[in-house]
N, C-alpha and C. Protein backbone atom coordinates (compact mmCIF):
# COMPACT_ATOMS: atom_id res chain seq x y z
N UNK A 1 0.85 -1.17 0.00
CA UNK A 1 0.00 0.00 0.00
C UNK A 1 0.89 1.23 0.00
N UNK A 2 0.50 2.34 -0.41
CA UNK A 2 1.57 3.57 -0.67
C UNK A 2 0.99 4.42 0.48
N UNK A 3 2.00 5.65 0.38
CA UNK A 3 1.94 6.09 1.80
C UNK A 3 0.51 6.76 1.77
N UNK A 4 0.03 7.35 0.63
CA UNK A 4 -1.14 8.23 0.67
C UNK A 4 -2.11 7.16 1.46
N UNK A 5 -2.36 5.90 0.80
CA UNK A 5 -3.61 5.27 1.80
C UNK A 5 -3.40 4.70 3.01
N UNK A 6 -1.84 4.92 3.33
CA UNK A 6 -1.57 4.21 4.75
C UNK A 6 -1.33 5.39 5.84
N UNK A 7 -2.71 5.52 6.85
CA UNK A 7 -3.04 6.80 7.62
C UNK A 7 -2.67 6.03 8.89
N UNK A 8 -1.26 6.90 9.68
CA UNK A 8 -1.22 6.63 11.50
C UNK A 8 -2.27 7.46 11.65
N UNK A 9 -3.28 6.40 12.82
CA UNK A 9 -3.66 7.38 13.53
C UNK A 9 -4.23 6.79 14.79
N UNK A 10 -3.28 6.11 15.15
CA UNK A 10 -2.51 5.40 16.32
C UNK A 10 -2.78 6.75 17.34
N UNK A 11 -3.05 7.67 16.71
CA UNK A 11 -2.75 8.75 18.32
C UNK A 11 -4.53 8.94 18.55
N UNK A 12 -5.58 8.19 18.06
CA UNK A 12 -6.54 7.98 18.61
C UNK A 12 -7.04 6.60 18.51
N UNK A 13 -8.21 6.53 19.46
CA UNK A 13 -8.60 4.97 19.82
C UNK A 13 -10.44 4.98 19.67
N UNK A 14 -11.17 3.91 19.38
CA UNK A 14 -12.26 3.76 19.55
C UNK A 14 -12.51 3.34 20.68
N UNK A 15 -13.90 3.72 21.45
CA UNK A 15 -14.26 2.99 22.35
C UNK A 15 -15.46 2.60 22.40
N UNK A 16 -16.26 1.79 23.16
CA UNK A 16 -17.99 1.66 23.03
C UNK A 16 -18.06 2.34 24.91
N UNK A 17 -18.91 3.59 24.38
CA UNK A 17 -19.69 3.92 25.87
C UNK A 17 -21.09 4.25 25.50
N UNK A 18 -20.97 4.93 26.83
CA UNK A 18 -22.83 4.61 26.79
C UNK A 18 -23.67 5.12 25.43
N UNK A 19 -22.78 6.05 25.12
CA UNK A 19 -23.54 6.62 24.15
C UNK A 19 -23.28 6.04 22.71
N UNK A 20 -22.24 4.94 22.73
CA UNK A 20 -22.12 3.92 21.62
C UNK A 20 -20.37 4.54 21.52
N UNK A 21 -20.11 4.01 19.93
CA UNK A 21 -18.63 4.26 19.68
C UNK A 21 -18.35 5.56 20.09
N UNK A 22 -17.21 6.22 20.48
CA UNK A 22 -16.82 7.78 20.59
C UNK A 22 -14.89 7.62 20.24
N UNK A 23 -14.40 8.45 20.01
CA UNK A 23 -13.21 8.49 19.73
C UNK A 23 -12.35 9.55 21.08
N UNK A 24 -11.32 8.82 21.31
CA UNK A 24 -10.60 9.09 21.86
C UNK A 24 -9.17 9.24 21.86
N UNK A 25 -8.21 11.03 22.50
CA UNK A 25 -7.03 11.15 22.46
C UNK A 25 -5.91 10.03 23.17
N UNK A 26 -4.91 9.43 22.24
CA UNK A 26 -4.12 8.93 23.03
C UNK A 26 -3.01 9.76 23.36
N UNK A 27 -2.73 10.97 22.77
CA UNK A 27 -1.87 12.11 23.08
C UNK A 27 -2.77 13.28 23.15
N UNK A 28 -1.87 14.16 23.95
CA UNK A 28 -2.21 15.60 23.87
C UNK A 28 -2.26 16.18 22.60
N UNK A 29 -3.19 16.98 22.60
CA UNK A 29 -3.42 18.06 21.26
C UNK A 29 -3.17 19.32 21.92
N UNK A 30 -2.57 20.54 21.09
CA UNK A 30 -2.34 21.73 21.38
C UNK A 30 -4.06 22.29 20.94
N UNK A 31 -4.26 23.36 21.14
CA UNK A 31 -5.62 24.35 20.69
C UNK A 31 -4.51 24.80 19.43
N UNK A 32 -5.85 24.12 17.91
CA UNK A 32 -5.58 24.50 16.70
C UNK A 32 -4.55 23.90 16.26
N UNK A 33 -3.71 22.86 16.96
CA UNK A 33 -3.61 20.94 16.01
C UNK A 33 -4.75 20.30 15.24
N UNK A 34 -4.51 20.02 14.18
CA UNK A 34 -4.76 19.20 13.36
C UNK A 34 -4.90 17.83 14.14
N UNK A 35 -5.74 17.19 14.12
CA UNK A 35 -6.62 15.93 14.80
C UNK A 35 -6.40 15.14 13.46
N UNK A 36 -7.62 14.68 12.56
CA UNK A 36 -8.04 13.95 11.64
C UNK A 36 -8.40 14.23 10.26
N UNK A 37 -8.49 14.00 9.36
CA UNK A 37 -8.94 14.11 7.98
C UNK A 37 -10.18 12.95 7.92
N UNK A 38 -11.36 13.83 7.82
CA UNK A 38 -12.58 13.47 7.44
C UNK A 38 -12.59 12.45 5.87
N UNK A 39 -13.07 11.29 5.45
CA UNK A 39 -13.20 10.87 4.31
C UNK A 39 -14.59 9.84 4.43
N UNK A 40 -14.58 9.38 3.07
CA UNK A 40 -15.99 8.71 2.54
C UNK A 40 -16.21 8.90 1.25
N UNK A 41 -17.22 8.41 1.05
CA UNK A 41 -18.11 8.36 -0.39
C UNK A 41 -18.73 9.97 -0.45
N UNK A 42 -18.81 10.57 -1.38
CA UNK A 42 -19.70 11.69 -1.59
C UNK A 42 -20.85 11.70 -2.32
N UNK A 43 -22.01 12.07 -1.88
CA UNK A 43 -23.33 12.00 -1.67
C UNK A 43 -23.99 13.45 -2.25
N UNK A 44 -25.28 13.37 -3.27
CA UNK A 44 -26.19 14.97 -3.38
C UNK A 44 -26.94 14.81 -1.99
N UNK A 45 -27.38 16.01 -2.41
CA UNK A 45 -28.51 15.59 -0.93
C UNK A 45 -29.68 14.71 -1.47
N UNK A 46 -29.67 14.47 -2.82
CA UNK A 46 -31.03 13.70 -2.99
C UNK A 46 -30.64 12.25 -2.36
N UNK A 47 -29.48 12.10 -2.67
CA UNK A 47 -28.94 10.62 -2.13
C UNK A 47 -28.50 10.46 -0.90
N UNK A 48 -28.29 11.61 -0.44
CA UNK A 48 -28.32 11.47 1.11
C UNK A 48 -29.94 11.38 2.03
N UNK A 49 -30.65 12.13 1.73
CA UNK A 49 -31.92 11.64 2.06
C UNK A 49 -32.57 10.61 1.49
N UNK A 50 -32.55 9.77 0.61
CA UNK A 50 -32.77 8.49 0.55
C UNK A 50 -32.12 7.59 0.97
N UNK A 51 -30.73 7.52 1.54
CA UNK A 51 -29.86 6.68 2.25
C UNK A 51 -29.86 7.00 3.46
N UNK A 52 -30.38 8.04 4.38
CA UNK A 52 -30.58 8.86 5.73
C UNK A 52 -31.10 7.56 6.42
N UNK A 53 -30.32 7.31 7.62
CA UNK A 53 -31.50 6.71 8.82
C UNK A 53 -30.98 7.70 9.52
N UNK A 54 -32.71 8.02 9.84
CA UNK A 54 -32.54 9.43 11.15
C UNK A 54 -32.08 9.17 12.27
N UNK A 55 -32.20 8.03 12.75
CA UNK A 55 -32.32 7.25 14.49
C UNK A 55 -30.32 7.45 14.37
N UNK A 56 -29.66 6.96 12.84
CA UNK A 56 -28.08 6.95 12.73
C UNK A 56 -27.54 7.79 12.14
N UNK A 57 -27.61 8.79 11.89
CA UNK A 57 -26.98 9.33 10.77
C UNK A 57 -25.35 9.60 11.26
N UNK A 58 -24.88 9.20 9.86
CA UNK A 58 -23.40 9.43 10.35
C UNK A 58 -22.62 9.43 7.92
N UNK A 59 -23.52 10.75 8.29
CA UNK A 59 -22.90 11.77 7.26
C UNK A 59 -22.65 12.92 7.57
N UNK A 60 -21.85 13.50 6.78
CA UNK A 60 -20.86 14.84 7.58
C UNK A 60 -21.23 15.63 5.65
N UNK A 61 -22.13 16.80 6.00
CA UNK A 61 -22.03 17.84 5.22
C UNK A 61 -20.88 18.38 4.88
N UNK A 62 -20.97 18.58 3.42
CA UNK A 62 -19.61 19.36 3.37
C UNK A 62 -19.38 20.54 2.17
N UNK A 63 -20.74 20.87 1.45
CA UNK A 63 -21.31 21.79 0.74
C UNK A 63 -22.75 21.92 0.94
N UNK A 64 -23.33 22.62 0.09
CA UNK A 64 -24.73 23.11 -0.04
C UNK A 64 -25.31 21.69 -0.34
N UNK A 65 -24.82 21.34 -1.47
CA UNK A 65 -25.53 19.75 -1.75
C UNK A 65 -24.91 18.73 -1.97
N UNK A 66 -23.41 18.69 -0.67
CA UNK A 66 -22.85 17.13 -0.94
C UNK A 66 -22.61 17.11 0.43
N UNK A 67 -22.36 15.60 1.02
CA UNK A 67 -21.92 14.90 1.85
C UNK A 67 -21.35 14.06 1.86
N UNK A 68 -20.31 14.18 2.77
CA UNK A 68 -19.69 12.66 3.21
C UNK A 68 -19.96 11.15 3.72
N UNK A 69 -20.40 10.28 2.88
CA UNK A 69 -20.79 9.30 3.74
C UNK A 69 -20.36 8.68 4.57
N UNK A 70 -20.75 7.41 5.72
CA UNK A 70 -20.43 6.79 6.55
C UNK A 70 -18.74 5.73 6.30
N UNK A 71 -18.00 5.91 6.63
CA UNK A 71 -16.91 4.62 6.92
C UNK A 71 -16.73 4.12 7.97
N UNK A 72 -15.54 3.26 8.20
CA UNK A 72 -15.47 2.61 9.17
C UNK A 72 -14.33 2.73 9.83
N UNK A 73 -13.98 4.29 9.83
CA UNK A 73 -12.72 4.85 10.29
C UNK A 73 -13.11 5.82 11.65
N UNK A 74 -12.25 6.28 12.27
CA UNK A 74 -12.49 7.03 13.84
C UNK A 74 -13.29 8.29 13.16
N UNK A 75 -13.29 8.57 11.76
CA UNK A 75 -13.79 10.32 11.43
C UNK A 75 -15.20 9.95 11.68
N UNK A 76 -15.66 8.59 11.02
CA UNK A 76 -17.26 8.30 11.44
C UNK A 76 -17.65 8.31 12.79
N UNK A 77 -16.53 8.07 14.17
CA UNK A 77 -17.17 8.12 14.97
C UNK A 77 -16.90 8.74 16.08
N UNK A 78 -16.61 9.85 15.80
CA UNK A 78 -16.34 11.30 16.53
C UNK A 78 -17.91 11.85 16.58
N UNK A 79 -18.04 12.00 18.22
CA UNK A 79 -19.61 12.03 18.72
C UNK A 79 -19.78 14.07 18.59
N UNK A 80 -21.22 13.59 18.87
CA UNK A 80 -21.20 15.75 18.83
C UNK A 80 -20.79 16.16 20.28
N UNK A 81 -20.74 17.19 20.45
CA UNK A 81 -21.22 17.85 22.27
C UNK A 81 -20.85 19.53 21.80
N UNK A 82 -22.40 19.55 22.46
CA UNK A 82 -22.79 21.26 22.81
C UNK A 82 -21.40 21.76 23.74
N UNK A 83 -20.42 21.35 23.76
CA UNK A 83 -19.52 21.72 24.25
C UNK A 83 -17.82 20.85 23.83
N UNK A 84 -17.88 21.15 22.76
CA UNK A 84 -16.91 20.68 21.94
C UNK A 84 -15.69 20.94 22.16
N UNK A 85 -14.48 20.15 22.09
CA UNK A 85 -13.25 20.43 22.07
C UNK A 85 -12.56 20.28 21.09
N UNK A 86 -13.38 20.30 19.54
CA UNK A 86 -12.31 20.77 18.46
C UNK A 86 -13.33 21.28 17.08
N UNK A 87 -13.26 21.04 16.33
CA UNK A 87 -14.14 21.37 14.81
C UNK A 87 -13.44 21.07 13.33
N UNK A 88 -14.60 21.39 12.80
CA UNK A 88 -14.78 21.05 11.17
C UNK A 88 -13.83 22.69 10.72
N UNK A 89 -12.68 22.15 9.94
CA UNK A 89 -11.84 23.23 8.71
C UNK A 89 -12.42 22.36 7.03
N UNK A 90 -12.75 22.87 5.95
CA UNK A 90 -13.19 22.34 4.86
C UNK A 90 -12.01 23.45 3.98
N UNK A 91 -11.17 22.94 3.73
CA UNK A 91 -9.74 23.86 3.10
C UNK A 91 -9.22 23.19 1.52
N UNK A 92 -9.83 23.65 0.58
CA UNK A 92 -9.95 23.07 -0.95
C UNK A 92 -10.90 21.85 -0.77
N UNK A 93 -10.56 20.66 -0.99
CA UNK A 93 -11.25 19.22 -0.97
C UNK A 93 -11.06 18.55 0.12
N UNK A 94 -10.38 19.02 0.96
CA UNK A 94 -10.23 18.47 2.61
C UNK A 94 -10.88 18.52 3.24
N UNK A 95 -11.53 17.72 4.56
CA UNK A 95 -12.63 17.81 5.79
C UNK A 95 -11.78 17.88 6.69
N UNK A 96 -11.25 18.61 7.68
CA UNK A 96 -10.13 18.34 8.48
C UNK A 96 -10.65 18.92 9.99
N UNK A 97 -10.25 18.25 10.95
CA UNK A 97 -10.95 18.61 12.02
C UNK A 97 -9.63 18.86 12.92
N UNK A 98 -9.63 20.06 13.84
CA UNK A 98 -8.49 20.54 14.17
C UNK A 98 -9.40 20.92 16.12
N UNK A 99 -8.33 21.01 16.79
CA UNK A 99 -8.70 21.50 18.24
C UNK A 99 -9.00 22.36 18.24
N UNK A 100 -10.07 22.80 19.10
CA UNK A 100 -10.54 24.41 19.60
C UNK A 100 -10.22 24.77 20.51
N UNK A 101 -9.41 24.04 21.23
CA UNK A 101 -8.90 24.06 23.10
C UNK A 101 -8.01 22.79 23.09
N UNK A 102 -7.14 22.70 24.07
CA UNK A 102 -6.57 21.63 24.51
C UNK A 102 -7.26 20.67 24.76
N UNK A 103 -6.59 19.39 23.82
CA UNK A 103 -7.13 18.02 24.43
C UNK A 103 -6.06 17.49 25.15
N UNK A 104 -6.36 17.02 26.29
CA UNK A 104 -5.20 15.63 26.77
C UNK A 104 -5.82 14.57 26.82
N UNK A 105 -4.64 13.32 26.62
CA UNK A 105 -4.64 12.60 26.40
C UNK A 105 -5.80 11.42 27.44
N UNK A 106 -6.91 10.73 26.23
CA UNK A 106 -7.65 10.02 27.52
C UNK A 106 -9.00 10.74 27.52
N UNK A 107 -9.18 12.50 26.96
CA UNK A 107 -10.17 13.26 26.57
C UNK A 107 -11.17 12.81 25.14
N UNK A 108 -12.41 12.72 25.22
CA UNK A 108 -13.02 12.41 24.05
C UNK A 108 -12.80 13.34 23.19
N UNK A 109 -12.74 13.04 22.01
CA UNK A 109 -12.67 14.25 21.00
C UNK A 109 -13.84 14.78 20.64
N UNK A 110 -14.37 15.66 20.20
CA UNK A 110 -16.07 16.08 19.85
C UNK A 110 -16.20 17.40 18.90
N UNK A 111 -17.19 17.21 18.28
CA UNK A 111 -17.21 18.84 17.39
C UNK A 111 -18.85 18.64 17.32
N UNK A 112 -19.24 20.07 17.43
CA UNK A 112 -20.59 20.55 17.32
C UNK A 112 -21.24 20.30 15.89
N UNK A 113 -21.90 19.09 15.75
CA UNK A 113 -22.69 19.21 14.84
C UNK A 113 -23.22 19.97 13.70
N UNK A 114 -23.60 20.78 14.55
CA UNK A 114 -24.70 22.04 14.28
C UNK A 114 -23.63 22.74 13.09
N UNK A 115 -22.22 22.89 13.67
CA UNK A 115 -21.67 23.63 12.95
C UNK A 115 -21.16 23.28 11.56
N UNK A 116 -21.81 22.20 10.84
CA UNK A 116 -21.23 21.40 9.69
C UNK A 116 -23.09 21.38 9.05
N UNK A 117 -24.07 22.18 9.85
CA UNK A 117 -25.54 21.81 9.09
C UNK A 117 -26.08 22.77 8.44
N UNK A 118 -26.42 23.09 7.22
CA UNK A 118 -27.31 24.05 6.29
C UNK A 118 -28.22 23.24 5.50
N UNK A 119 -29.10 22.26 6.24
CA UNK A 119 -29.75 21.35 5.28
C UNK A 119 -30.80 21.46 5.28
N UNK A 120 -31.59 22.26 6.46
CA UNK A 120 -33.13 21.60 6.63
C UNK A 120 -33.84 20.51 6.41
N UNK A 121 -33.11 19.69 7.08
CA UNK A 121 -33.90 18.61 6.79
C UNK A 121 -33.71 17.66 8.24
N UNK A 122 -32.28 17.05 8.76
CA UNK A 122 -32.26 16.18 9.87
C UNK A 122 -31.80 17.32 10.77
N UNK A 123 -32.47 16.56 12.08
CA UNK A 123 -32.56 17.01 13.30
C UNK A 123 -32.16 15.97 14.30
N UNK A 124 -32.08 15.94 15.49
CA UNK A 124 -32.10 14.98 16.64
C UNK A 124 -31.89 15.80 18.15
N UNK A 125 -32.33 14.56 18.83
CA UNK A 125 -32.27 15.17 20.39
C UNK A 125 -30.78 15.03 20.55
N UNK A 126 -30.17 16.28 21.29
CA UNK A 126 -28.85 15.64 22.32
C UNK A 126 -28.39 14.52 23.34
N UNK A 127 -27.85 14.22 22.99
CA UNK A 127 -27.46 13.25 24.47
C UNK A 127 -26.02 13.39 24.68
N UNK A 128 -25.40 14.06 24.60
CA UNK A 128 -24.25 14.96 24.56
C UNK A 128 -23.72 15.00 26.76
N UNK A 129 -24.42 15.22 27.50
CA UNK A 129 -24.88 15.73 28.70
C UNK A 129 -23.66 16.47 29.11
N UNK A 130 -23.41 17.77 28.12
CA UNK A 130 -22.66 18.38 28.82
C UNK A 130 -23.26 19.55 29.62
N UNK A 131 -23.27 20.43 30.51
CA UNK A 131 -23.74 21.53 31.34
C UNK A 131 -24.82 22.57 30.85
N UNK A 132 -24.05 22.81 29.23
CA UNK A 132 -24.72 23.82 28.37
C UNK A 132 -25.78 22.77 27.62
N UNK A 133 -25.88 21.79 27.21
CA UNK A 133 -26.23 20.95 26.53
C UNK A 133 -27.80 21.85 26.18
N UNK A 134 -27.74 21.65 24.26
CA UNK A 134 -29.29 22.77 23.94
C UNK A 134 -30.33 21.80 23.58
N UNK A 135 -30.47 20.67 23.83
CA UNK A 135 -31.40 19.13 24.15
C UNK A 135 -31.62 18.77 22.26
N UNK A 136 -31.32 20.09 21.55
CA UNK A 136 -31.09 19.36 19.86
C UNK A 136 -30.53 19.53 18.92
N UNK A 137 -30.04 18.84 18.43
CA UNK A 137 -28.78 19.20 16.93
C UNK A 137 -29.90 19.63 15.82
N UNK A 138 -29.45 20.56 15.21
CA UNK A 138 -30.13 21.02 14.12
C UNK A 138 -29.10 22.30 13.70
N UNK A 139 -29.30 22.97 12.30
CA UNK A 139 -28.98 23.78 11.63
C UNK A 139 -28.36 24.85 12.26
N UNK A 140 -27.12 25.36 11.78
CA UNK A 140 -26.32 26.51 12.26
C UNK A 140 -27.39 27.71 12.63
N UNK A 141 -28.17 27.92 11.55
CA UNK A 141 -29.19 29.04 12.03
C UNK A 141 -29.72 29.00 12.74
N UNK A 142 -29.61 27.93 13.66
CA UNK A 142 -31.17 27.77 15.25
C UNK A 142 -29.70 28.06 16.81
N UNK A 143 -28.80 27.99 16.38
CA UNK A 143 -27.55 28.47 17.25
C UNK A 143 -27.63 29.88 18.11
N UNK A 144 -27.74 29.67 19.20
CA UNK A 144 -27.90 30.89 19.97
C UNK A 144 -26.51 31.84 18.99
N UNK A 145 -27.02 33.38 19.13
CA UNK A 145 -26.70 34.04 18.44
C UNK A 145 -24.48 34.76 19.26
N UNK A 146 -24.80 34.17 20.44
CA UNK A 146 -23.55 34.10 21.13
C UNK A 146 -22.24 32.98 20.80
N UNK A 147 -23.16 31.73 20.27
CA UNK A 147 -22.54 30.66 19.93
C UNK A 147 -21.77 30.35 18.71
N UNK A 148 -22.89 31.19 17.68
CA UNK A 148 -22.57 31.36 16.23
C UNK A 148 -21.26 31.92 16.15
N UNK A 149 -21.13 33.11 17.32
CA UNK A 149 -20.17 34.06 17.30
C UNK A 149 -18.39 33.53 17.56
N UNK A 150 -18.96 32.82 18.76
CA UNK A 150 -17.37 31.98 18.68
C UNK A 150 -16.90 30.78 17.61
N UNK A 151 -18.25 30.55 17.27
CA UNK A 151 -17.30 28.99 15.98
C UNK A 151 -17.11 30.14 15.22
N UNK A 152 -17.81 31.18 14.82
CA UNK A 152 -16.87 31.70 13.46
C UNK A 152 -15.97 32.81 13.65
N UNK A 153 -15.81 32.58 15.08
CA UNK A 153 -14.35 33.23 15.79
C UNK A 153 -13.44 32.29 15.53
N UNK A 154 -13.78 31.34 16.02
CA UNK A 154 -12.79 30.28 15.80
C UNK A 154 -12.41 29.31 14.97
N UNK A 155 -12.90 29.78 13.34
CA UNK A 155 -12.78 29.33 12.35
C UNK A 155 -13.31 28.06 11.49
N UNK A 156 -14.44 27.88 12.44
CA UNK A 156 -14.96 26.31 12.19
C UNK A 156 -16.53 26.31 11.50
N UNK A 157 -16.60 27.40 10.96
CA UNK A 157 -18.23 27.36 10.37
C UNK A 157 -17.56 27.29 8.45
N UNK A 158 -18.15 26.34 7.97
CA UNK A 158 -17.39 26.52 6.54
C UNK A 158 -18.42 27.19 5.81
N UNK A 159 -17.82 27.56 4.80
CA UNK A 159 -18.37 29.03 3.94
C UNK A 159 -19.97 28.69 3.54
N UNK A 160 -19.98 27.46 3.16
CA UNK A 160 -21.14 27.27 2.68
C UNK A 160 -22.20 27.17 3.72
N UNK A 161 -21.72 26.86 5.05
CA UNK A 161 -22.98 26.93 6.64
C UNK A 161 -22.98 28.57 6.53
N UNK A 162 -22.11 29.45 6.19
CA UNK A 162 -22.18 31.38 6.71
C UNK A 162 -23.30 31.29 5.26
N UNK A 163 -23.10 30.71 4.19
CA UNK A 163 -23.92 32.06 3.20
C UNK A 163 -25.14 30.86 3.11
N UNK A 164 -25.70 30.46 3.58
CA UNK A 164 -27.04 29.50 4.04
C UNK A 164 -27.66 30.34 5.12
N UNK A 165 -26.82 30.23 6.06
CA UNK A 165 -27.43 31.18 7.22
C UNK A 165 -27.07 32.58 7.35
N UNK A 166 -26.63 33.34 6.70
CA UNK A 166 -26.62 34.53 6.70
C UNK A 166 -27.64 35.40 7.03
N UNK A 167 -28.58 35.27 6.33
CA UNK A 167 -30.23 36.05 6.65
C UNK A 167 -30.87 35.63 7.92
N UNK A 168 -30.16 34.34 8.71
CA UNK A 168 -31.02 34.02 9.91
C UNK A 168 -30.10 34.52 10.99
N UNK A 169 -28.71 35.10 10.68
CA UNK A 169 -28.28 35.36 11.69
C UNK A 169 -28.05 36.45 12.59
N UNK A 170 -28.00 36.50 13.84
CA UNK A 170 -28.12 37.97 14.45
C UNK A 170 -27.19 38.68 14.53
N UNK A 171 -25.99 38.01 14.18
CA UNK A 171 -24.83 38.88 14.59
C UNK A 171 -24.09 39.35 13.01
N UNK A 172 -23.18 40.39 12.84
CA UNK A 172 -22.23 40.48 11.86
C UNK A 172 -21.22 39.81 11.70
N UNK A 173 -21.26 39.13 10.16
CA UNK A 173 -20.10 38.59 10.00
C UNK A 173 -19.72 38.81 8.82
């Protein structure tokens, strides 16, 4: 196999908890390391909503009308939380998910959902149970208007979630 398809990534681990698979640091991450490279099959949205199970979904938006489908690599199973410790960069044809804060080692990894959605269409309850926890994943535009403000402080809303939600949002950007 050549080096392009042979990925270390030995510096995270799967686990099964309560909330099913989640991915986990086996090293420290700095805030704004590079974590993982997102991959899969790419999907319209017509074919993503006919292949959708709502109860699973484990496609990752990545334009107005494509997605990433499901594999069987740690990018599929990086869980959400309303209180995330890293996010979605979409930089030419790349999905790349980088820290928003320090991870150490033994910390779940997580990125906000919400911040990868301009679809209108899937939704779900949280089970996330972090402190802030907003009880549902849905669309960048339903994002308290404080929240919006730091992912696209912190570089993790990709262009195509800002000019979707632009007209719903409260703040300047």
């Amino acid at each position: 196999m050549d080096s392009e398809h042979c990925i270390d990534i030995s510096y995270l681990t799967m686990k099964v908890t309560a909330k099913g698979k989640a991915v986990f640091a086996n090293r420290h991450f700095d805030a704004h390391s590079f974590i993982i490279e997102f991959r899969g099959k790419i999907y319209t949205m017509e074919e993503y909503k006919k292949r959708l199970n709502p109860n699973n979904n484990h496609y990752l938006q990545i334009s107005e009308n494509l997605f990433l489908g499901p594999t069987r690599t740690p990018d599929n199973y990086i869980n959400h939380s309303c209180n995330p410790n890293a996010g979605i960069k979409i930089i030419g044809n790349s999905v790349l998910l980088f820290a928003i804060r320090n991870i150490h080692k033994g910390d779940e990894i997580t990125f906000d959902y919400s911040t990868t959605m301009a679809e209108d269409y899937w939704e779900m309850n949280c089970r996330c149970g972090s402190k802030n926890c907003r009880g549902k994943i849905r669309d960048f535009k339903y994002l308290p208007p404080a929240l919006q403000e730091k992912y696209i402080r912190l570089g993790v809303v990709p262009e195509f979630v800002l000019r979707h939600s632009r007209q719903y949002l409260q703040i300047a950007i």
